[in-house]
C-alpha atoms as a PDB file:
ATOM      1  CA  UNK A   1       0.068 -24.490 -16.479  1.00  0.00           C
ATOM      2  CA  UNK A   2       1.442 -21.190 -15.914  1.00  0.00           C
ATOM      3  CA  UNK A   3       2.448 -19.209 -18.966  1.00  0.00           C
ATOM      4  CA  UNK A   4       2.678 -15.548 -19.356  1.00  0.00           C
ATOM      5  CA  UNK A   5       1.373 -13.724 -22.314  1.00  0.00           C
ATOM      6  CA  UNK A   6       3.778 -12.310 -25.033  1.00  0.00           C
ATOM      7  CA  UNK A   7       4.082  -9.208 -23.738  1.00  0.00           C
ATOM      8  CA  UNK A   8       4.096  -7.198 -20.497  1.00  0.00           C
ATOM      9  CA  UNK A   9       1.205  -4.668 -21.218  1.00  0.00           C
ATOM     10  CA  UNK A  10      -0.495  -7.306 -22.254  1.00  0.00           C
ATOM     11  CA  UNK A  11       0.123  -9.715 -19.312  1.00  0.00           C
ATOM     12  CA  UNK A  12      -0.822  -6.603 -16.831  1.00  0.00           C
ATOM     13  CA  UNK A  13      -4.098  -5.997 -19.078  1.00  0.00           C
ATOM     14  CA  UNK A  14      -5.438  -9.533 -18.693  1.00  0.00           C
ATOM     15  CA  UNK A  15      -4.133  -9.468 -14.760  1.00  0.00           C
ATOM     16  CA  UNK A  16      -6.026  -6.281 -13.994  1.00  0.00           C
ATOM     17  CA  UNK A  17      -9.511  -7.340 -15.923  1.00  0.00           C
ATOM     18  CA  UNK A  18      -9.285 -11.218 -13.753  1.00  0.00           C
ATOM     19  CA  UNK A  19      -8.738  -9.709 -10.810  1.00  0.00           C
ATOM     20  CA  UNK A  20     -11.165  -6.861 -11.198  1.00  0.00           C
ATOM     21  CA  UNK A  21     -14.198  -9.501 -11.994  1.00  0.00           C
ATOM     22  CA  UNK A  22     -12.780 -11.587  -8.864  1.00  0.00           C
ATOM     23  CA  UNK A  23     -12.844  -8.329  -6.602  1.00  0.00           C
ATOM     24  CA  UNK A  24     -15.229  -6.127  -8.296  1.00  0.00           C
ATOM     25  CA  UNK A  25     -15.964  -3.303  -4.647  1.00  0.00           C
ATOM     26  CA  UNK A  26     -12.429  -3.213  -3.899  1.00  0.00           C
ATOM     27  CA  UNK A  27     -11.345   0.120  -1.848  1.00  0.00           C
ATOM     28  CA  UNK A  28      -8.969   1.531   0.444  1.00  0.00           C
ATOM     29  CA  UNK A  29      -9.506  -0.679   3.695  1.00  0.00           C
ATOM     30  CA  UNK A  30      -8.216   1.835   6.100  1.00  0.00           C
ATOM     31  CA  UNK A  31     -10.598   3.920   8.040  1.00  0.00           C
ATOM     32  CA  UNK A  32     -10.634   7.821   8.101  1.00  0.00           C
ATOM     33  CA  UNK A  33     -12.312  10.473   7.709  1.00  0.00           C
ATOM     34  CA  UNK A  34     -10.557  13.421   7.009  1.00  0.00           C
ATOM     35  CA  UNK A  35      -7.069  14.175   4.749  1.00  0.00           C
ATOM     36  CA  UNK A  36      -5.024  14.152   7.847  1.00  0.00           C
ATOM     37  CA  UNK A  37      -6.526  10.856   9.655  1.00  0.00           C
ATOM     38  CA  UNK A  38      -5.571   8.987   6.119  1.00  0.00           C
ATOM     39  CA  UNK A  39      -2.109  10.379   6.535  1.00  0.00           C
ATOM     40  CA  UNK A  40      -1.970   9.156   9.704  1.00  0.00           C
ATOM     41  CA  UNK A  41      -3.265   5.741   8.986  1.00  0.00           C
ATOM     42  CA  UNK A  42      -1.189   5.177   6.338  1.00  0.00           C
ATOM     43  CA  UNK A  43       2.057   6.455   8.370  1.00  0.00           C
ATOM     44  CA  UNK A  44       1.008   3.673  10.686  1.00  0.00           C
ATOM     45  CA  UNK A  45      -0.020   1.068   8.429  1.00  0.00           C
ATOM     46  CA  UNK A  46       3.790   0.893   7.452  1.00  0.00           C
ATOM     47  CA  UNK A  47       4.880  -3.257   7.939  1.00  0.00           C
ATOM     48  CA  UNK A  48       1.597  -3.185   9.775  1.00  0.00           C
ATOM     49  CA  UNK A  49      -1.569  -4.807   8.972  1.00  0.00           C
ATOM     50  CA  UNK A  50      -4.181  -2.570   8.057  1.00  0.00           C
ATOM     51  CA  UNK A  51      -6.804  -4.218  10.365  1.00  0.00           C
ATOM     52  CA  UNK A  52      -4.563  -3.963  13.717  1.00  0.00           C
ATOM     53  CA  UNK A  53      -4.656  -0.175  12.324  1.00  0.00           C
ATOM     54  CA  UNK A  54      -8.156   0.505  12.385  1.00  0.00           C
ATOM     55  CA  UNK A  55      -8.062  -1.112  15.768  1.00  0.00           C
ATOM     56  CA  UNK A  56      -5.792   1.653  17.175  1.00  0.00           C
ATOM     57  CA  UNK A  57      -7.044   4.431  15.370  1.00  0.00           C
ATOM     58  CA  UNK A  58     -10.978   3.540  16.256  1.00  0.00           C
ATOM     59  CA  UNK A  59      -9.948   5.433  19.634  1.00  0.00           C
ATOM     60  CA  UNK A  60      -6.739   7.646  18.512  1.00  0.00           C
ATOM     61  CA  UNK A  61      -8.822   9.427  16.531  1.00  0.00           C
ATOM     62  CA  UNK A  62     -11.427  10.104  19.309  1.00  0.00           C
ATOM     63  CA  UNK A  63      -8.717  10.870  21.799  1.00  0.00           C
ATOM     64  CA  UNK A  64      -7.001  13.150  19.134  1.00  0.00           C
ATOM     65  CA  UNK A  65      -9.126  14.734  16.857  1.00  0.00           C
ATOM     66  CA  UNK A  66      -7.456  17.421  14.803  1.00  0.00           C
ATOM     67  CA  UNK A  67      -3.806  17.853  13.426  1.00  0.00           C
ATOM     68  CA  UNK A  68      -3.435  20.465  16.552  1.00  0.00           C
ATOM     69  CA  UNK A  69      -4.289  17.929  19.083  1.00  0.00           C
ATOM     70  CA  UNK A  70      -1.648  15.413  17.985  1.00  0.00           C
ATOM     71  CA  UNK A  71       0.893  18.682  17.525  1.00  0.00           C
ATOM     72  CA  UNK A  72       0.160  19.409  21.143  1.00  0.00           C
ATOM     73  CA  UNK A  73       0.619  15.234  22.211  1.00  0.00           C
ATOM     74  CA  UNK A  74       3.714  14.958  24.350  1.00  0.00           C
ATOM     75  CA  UNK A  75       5.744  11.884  22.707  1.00  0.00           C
ATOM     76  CA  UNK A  76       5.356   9.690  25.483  1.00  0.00           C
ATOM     77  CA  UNK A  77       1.371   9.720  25.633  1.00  0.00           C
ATOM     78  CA  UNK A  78       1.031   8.995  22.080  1.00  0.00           C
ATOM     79  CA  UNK A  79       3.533   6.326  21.661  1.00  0.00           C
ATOM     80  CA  UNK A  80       1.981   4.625  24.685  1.00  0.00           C
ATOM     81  CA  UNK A  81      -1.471   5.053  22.259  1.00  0.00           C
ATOM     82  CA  UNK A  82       0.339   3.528  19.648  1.00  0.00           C
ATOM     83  CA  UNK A  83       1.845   0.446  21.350  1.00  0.00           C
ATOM     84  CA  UNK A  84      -0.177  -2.145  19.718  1.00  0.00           C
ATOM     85  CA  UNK A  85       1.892  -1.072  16.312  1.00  0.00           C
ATOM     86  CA  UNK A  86       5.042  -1.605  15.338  1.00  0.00           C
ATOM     87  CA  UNK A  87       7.601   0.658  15.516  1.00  0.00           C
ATOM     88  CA  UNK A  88       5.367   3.206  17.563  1.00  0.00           C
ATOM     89  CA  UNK A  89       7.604   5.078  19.184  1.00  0.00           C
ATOM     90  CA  UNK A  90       9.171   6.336  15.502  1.00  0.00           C
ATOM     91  CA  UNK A  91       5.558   6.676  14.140  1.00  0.00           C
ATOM     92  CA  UNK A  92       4.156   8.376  17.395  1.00  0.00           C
ATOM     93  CA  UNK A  93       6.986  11.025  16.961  1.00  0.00           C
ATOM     94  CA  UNK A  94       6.475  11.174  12.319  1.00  0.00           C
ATOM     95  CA  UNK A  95       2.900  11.954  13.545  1.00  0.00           C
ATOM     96  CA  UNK A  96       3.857  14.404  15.859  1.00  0.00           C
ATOM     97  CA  UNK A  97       5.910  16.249  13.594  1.00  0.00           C
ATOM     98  CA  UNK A  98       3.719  16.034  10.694  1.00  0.00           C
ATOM     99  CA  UNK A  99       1.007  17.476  12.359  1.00  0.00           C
ATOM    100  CA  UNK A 100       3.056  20.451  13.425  1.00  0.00           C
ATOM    101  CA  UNK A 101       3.861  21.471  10.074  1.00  0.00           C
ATOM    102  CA  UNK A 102       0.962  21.002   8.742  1.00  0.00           C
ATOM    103  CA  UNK A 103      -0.499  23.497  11.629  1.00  0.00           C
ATOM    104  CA  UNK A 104       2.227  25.602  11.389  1.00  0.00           C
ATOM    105  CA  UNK A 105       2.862  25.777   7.503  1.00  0.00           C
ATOM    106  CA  UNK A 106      -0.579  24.868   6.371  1.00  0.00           C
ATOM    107  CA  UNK A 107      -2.605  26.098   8.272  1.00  0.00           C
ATOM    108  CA  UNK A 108      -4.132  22.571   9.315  1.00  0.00           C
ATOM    109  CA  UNK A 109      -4.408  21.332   5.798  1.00  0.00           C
ATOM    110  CA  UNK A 110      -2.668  18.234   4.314  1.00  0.00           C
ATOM    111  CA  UNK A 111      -0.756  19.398   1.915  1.00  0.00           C
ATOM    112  CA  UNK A 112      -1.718  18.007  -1.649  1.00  0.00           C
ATOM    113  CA  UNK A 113       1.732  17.631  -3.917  1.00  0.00           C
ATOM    114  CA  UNK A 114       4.014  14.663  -4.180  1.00  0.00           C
ATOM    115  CA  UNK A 115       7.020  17.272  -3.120  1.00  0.00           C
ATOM    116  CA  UNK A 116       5.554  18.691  -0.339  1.00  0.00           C
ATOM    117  CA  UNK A 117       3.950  15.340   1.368  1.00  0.00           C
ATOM    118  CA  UNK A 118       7.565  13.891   1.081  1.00  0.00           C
ATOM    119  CA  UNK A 119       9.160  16.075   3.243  1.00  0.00           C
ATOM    120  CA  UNK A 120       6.959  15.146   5.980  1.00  0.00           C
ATOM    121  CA  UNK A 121       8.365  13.404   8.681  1.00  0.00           C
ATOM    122  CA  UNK A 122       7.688   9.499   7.652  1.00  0.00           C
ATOM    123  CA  UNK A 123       6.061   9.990   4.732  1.00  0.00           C
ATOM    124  CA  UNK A 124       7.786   8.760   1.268  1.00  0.00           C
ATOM    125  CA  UNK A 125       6.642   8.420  -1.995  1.00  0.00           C
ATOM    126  CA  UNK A 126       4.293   5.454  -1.320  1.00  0.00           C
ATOM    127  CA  UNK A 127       2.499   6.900   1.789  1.00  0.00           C
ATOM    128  CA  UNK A 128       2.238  10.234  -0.561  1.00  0.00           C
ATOM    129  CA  UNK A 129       0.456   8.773  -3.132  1.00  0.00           C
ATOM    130  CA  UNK A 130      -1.885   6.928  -1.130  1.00  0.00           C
ATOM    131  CA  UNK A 131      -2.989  10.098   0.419  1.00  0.00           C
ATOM    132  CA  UNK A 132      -3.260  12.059  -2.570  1.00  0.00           C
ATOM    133  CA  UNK A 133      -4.969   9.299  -4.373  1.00  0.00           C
ATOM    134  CA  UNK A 134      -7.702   8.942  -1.278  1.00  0.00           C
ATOM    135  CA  UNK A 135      -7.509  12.915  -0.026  1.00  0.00           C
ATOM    136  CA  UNK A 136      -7.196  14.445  -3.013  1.00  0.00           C
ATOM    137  CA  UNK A 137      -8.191  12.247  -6.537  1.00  0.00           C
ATOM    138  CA  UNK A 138      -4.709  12.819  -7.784  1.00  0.00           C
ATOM    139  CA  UNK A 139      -3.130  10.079  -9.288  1.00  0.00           C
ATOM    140  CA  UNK A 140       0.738  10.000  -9.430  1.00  0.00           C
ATOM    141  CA  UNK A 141       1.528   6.855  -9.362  1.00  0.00           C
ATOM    142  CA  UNK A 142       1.057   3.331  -7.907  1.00  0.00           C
ATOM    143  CA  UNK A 143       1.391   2.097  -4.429  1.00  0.00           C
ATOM    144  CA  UNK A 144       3.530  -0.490  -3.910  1.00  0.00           C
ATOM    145  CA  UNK A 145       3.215  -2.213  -0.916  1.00  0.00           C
ATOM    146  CA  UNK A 146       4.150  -5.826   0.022  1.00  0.00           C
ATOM    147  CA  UNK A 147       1.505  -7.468  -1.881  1.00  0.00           C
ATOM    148  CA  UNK A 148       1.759  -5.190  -4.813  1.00  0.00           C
ATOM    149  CA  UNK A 149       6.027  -6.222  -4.363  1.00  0.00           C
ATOM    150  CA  UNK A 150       5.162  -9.434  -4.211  1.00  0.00           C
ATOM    151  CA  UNK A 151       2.505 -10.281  -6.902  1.00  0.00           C
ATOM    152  CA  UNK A 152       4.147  -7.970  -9.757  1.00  0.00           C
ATOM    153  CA  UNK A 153       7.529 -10.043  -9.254  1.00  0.00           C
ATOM    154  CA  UNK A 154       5.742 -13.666  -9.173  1.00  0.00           C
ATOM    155  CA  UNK A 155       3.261 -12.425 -12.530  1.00  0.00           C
ATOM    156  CA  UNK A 156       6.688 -11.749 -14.031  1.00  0.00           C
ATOM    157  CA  UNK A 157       5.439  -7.951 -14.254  1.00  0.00           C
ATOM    158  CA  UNK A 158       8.865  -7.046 -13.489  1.00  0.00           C
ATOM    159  CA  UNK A 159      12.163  -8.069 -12.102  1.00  0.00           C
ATOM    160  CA  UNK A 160      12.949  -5.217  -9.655  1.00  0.00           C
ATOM    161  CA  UNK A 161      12.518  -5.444  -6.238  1.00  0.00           C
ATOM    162  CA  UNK A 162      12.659  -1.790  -4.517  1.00  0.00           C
ATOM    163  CA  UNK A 163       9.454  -0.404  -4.187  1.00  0.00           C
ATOM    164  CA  UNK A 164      10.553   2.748  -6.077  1.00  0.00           C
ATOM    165  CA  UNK A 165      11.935   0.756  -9.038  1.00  0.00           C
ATOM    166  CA  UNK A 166       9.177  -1.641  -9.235  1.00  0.00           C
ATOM    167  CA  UNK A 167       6.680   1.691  -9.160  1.00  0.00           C
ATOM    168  CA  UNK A 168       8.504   3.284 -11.924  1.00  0.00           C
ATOM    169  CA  UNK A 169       8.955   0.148 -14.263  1.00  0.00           C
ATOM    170  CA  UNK A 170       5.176  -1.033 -13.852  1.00  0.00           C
ATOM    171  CA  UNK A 171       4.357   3.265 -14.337  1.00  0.00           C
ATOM    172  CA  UNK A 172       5.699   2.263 -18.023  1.00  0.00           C
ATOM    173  CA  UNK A 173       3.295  -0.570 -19.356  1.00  0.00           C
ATOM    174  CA  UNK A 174      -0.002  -0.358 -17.286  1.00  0.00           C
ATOM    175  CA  UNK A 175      -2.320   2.396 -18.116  1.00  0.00           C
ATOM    176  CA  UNK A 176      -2.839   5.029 -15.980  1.00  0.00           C
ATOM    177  CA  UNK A 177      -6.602   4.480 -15.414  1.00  0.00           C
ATOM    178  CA  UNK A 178      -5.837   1.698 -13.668  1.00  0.00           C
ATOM    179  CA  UNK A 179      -2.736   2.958 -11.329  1.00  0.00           C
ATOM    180  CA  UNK A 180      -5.404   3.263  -8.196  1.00  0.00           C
ATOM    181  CA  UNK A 181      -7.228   0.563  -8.579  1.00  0.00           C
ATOM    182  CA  UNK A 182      -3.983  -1.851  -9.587  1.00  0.00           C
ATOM    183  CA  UNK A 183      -2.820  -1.822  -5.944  1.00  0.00           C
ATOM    184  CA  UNK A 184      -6.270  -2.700  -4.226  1.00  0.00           C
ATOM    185  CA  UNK A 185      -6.737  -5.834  -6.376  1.00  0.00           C
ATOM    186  CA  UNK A 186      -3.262  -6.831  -5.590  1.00  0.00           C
ATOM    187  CA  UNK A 187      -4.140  -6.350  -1.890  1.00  0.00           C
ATOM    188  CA  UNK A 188      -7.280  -8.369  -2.038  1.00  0.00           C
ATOM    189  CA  UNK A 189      -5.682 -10.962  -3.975  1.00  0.00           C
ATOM    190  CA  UNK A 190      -2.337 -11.279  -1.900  1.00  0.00           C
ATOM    191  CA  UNK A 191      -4.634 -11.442   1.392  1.00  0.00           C
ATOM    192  CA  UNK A 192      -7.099 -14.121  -0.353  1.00  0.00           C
ATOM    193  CA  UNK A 193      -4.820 -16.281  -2.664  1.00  0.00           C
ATOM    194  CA  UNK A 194      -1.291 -15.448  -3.210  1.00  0.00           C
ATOM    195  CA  UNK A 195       0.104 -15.505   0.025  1.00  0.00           C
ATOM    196  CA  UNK A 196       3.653 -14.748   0.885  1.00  0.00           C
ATOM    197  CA  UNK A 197       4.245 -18.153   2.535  1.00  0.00           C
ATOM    198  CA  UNK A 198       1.499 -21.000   0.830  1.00  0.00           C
ATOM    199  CA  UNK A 199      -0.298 -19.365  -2.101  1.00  0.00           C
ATOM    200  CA  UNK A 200      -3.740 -20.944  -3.085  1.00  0.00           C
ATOM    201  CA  UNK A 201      -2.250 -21.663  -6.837  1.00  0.00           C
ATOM    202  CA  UNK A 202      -4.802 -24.187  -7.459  1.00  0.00           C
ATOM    203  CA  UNK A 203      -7.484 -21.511  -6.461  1.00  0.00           C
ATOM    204  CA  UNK A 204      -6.102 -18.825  -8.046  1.00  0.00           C
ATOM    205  CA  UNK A 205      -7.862 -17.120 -11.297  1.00  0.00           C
ATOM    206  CA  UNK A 206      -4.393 -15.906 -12.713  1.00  0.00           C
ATOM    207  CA  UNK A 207      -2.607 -19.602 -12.640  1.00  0.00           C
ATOM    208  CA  UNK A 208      -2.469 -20.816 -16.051  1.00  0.00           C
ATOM    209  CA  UNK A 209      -0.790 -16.995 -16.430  1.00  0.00           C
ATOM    210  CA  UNK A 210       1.250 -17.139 -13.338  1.00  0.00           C
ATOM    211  CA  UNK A 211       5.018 -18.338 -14.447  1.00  0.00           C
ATOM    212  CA  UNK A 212       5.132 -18.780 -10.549  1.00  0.00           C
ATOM    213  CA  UNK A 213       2.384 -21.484 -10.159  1.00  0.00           C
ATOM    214  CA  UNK A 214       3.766 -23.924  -7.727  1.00  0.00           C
ATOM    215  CA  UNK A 215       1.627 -26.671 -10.337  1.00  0.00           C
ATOM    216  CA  UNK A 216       3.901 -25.652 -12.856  1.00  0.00           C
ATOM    217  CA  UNK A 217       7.263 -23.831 -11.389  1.00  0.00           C
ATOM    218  CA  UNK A 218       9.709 -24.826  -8.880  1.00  0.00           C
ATOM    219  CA  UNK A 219      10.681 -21.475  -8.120  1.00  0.00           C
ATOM    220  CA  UNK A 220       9.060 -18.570  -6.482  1.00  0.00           C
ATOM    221  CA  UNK A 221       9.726 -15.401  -8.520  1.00  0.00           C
ATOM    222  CA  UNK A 222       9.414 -13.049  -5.429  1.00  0.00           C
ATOM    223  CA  UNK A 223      11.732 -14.586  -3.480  1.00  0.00           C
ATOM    224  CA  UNK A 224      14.031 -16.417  -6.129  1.00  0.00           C
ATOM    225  CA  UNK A 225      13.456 -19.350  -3.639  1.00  0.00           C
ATOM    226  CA  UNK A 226      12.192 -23.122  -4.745  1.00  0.00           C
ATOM    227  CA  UNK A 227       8.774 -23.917  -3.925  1.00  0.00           C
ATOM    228  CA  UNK A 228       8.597 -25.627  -0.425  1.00  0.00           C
END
């Protein structure tokens, strides 16, 4: 039977501490190492999976190993790098121009505030915060990705549903220790459980919580839709 608690801090509280038993090592799952690899994984990782993104950057970073080597890329050689992921042709030239400012304005460095990482070619306010949270310890805010979109909505965390809005509203009622780690137990639970398209509810260590539960709801509170 799924039945939120009273309140939202309180829902979120008992959300983050189940979730944080069931996934007690979880990280980033992107692989970098350096500031301006993890901005370039995460520019890619955009409606991409993070695994297919490891698998292209396992060699991109080999074949391009510093900001000034993908500066100095022509467009057509890294896009054709980048063909495995979607949209590569934008992301090929966000990466190109990134890296050219940050050569040319930072001398080579990421930069490390919210304002100056979002006027980087490609890079908003979740791709920001995922690279200061990883590159630099600062912690802004929380990433919202899809799974993060999708779980807050169905936990009846909130009722928005741009990323921005949903950030901003869940920014008010969860505690800002846990802003970092919020998003990676919402990844590891949206990849192991609540799936966009057949969630594991009868798995699932939040379902007597969950007012989505397909053993208890008709309706999916992500989508609005009725349980198929």
């Amino acid at each position: 039977m799924g039945t939120p608690l009273d309140s939202r801090e309180a829902q979120a509280t008992a959300v983050i501490d189940r979730l944080d038993a069931e996934y007690p090592d979880t990280t980033i799952s992107l692989d970098f190492s350096d500031r301006f690899e993890l901005l370039v994984a995460v520019i890619l990782s955009a409606q991409c999976t993070d695994a297919r993104v490891n698998e292209t950057t396992d060699e991109l970073f080999e074949s391009y190993p510093s900001p000034e080597a993908f500066a100095n890329a022509p467009q057509e050689e890294l896009a054709e790098a980048l063909n495995s992921i979607t949209y590569y042709n934008n992301k090929a030239s966000y990466i190109r121009e990134s890296a050219q400012i940050v050569v040319e304005e930072y001398d080579g460095d990421v930069p490390d505030t919210m304002s100056e990482l979002t006027e980087l070619p490609g890079v908003g306010r979740k791709t920001a915060n995922v690279v200061l949270q990883h590159g630099y310890d600062v912690v802004e805010g929380i990433v919202v990705d899809t799974h993060v979109q999708r779980l807050t909505r169905r936990l009846g965390l909130t009722e928005e549903q741009r990323p921005e809005r949903i950030e901003e509203d869940l920014m008010e009622f969860v505690p800002a220790e846990h802003w970092q780690a919020f998003t990676h137990l919402f990844i590891d639970h949206g990849r192991a459980t609540c799936t966009a398209r057949n969630p594991e509810c009868g798995d699932c260590v939040l379902e007597d919580i969950c007012p989505s539960s397909k053993l208890d709801s008709p309706t999916d509170l992500a989508s609005g839709e009725e349980w198929t």
